[in-house]
PDB file of N, CA and C in Angstrom:
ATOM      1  N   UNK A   1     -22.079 -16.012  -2.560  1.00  0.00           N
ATOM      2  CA  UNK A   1     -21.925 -14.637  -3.062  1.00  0.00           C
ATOM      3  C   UNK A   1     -21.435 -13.709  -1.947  1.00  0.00           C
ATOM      4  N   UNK A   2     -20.067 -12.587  -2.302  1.00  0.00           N
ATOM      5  CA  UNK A   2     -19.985 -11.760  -0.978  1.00  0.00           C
ATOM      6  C   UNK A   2     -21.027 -10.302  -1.655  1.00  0.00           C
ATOM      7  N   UNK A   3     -21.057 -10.191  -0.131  1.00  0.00           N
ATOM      8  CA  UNK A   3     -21.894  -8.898   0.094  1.00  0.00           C
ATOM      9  C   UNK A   3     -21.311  -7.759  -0.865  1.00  0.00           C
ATOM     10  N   UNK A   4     -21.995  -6.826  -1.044  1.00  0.00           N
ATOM     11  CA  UNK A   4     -21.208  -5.716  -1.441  1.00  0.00           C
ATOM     12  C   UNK A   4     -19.713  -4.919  -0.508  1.00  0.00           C
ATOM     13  N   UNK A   5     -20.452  -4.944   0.735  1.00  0.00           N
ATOM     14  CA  UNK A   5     -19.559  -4.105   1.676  1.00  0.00           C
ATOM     15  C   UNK A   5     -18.590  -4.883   1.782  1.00  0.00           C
ATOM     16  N   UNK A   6     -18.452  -6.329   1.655  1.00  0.00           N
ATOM     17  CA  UNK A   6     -17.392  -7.385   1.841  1.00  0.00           C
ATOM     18  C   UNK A   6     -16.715  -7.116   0.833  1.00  0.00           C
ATOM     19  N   UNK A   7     -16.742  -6.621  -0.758  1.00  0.00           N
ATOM     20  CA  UNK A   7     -16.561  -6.300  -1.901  1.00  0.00           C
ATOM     21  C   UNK A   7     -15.782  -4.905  -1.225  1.00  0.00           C
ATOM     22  N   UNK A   8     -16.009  -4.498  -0.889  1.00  0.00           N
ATOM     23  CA  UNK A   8     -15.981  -3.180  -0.880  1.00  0.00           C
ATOM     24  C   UNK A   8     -14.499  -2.986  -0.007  1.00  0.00           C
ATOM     25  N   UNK A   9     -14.721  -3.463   1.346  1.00  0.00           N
ATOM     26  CA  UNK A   9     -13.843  -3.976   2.363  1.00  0.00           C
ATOM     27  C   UNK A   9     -12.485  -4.838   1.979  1.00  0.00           C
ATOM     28  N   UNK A  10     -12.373  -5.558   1.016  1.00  0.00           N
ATOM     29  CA  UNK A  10     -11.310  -6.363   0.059  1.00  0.00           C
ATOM     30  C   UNK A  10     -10.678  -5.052  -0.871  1.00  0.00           C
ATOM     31  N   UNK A  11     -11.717  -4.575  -1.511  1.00  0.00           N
ATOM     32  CA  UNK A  11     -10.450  -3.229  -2.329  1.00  0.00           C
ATOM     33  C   UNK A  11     -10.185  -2.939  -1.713  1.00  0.00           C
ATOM     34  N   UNK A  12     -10.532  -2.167  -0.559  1.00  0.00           N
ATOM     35  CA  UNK A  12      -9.703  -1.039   0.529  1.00  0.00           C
ATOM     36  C   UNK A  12      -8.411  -1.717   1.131  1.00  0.00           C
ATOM     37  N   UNK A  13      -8.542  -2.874   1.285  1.00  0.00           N
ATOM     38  CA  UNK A  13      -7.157  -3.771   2.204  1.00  0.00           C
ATOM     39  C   UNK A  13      -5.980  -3.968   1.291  1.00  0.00           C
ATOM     40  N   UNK A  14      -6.442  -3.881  -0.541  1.00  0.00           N
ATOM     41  CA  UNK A  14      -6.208  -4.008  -1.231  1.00  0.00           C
ATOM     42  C   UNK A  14      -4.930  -2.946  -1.815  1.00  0.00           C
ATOM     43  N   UNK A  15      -5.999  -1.975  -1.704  1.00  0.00           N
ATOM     44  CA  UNK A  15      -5.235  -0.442  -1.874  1.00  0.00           C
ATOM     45  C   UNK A  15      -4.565  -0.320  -1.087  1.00  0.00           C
ATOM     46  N   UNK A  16      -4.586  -0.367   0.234  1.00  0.00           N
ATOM     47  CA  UNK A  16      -3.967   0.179   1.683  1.00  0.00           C
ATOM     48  C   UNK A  16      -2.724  -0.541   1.496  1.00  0.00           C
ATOM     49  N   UNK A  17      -2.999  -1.789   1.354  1.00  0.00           N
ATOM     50  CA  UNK A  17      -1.446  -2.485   1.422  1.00  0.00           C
ATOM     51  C   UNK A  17      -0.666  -1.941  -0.049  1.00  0.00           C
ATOM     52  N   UNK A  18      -1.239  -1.838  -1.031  1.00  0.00           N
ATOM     53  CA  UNK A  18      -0.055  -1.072  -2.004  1.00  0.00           C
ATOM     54  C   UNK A  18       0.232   0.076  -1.559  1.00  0.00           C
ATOM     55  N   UNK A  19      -0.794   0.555  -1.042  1.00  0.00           N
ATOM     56  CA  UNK A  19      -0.226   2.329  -0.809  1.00  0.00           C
ATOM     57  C   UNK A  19       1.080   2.415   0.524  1.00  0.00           C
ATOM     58  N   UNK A  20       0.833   1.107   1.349  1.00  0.00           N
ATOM     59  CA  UNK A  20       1.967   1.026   2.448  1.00  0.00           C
ATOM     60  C   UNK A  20       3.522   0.567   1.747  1.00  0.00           C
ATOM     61  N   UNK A  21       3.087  -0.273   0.657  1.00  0.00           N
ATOM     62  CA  UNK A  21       4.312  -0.643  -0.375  1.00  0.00           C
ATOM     63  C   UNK A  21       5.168   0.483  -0.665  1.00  0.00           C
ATOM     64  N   UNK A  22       3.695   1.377  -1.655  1.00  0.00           N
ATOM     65  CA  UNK A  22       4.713   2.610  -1.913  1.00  0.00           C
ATOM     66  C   UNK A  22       5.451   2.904  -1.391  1.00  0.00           C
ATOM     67  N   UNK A  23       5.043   3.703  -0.294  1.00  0.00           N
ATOM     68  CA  UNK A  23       5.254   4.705   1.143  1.00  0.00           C
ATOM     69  C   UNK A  23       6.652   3.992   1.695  1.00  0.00           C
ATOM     70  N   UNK A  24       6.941   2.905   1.569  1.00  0.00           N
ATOM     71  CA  UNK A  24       7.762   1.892   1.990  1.00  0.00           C
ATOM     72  C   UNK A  24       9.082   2.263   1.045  1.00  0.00           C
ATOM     73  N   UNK A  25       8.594   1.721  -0.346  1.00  0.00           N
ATOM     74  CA  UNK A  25       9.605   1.863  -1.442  1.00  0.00           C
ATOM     75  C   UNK A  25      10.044   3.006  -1.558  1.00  0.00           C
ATOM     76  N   UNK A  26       9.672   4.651  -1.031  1.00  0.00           N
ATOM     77  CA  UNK A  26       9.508   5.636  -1.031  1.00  0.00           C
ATOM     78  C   UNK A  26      10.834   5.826  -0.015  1.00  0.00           C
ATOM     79  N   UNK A  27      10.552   5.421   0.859  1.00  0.00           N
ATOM     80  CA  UNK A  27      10.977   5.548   2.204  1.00  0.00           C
ATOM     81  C   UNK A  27      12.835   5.318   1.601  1.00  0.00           C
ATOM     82  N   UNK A  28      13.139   3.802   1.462  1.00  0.00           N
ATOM     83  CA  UNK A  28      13.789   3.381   1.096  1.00  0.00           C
ATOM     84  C   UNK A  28      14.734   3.923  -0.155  1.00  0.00           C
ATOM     85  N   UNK A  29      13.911   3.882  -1.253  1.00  0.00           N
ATOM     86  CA  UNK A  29      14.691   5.031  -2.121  1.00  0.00           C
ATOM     87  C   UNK A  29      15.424   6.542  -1.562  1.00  0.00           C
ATOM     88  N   UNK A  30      15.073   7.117  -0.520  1.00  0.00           N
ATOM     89  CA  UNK A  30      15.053   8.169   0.176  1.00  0.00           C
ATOM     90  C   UNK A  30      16.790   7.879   1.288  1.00  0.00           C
ATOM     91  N   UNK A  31      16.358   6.936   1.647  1.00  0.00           N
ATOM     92  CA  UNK A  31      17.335   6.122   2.395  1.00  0.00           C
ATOM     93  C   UNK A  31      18.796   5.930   1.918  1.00  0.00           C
ATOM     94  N   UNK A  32      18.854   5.812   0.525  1.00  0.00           N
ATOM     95  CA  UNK A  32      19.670   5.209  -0.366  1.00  0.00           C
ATOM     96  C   UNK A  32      19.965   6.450  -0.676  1.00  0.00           C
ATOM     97  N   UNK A  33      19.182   7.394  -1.159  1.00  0.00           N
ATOM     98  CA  UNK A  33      19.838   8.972  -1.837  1.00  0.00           C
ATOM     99  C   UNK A  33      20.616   9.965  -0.657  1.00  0.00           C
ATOM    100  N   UNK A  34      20.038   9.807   0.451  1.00  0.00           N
ATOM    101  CA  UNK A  34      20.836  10.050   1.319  1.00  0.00           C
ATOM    102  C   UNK A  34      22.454   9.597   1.878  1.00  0.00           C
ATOM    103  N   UNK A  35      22.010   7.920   2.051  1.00  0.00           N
ATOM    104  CA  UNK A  35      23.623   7.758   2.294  1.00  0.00           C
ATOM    105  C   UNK A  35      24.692   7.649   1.264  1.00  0.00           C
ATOM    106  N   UNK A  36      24.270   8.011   0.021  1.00  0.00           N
ATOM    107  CA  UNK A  36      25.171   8.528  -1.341  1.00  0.00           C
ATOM    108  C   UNK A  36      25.431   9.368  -0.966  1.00  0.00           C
TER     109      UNK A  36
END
């Protein structure tokens, strides 16, 4: 069984890496509207 905080510690790495995706895909889209 994991711990809670181990539970807890897995969403956050979870989230963080989509939210760096975004921020990424963000980035990139941005990138593209510019050199149009």
């Amino acid at each position: 069984l994991e711990s809670p905080l181990s539970l807890k510690y897995g969403t956050f790495c979870t989230i963080h890496s989509y939210t760096v995706k975004g921020i990424t895909q963000r980035n990139e889209i941005r990138k593209l509207k510019n050199t149009s």
